[in-house]
Protein backbone atom coordinates (compact mmCIF):
# COMPACT_ATOMS: atom_id res chain seq x y z
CA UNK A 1 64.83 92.44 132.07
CA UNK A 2 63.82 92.78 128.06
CA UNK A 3 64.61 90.18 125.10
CA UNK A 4 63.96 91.81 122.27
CA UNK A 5 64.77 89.68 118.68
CA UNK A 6 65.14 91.55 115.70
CA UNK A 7 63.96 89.44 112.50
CA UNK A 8 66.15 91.60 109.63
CA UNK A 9 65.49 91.00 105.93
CA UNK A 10 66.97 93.13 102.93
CA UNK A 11 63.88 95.65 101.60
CA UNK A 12 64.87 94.76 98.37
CA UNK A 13 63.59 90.78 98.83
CA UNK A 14 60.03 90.72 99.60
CA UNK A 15 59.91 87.39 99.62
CA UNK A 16 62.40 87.01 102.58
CA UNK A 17 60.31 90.10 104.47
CA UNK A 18 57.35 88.53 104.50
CA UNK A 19 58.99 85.09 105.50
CA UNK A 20 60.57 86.77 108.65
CA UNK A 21 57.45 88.83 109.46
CA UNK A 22 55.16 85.82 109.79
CA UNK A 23 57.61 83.96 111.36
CA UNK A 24 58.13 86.73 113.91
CA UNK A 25 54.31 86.78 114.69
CA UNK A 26 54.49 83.12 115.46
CA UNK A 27 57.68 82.69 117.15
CA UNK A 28 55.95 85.81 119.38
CA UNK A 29 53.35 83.54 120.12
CA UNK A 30 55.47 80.29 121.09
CA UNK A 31 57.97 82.93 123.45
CA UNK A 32 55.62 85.55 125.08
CA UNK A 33 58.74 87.02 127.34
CA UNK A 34 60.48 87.82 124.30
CA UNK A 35 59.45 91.10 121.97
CA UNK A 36 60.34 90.02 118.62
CA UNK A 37 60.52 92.62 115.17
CA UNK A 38 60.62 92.29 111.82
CA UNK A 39 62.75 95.29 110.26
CA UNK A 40 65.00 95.63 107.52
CA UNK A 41 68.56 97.36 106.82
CA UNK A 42 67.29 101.04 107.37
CA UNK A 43 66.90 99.93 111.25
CA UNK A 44 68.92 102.12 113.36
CA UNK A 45 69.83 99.18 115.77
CA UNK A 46 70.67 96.56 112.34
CA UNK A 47 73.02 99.62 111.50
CA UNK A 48 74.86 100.18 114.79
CA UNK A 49 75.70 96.70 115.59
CA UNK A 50 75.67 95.24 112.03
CA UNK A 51 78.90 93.09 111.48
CA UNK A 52 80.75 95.21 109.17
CA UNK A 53 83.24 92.72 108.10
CA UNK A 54 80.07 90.81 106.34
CA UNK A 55 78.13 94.06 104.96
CA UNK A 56 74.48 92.95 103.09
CA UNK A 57 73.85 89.17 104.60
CA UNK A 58 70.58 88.71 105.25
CA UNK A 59 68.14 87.19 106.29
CA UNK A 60 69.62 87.56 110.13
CA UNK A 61 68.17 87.50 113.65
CA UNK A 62 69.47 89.36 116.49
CA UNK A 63 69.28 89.62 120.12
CA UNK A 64 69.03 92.83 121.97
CA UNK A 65 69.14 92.21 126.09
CA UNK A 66 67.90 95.46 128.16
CA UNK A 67 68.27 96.88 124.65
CA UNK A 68 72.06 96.12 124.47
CA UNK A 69 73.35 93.73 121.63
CA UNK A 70 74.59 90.66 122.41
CA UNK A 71 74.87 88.19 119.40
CA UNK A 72 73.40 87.24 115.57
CA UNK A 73 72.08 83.90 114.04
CA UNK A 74 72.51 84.19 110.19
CA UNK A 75 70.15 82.30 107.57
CA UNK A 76 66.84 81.87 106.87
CA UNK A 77 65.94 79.43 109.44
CA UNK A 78 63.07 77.45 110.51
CA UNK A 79 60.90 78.45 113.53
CA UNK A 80 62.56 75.37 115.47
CA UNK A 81 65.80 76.27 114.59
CA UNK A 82 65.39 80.21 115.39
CA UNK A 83 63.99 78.60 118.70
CA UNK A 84 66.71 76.45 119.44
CA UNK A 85 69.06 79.68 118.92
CA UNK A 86 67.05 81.39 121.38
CA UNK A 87 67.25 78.68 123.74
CA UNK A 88 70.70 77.90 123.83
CA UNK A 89 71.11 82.07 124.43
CA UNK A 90 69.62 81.07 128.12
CA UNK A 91 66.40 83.23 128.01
């Protein structure tokens, strides 16, 4: 079974990238059984399952099990409360 977390920012906000990209690295670290990603709104998977009644809001995080969508946490969050997300998703 694969947990994948997508880390989205807008490509536009740099400042917000590079937030969710070293957050990322050490949420990786804290959750080994989880692959995590930092991408931005040109992802194909951000694009497929992107809520479309709430087009552009980013930062978001979103969870991909055996590479099937399941849900989104919007905000720029702390690593604690990005883990607490993942927690209370059961992985």
């Amino acid at each position: 079974m694969t947990h994948t977390i997508l880390a989205v920012a807008h490509s536009g906000n740099s400042t917000i990238a590079a937030f969710m990209q070293a957050q990322v690295t050490r949420l990786a670290v804290e959750r080994e059984n989880i692959t995590f990603a930092a991408v931005n709104e040109h992802n194909l998977k951000y694009q497929r399952h992107q809520d479309h009644d709430k087009p552009n809001r980013f930062p978001l995080y979103m969870y991909f099990k055996n590479n099937v969508y399941v849900t989104s946490f919007f905000g720029k969050n702390d690593d604690k409360q990005v883990l607490n997300w993942i927690n209370s998703l059961g992985i």
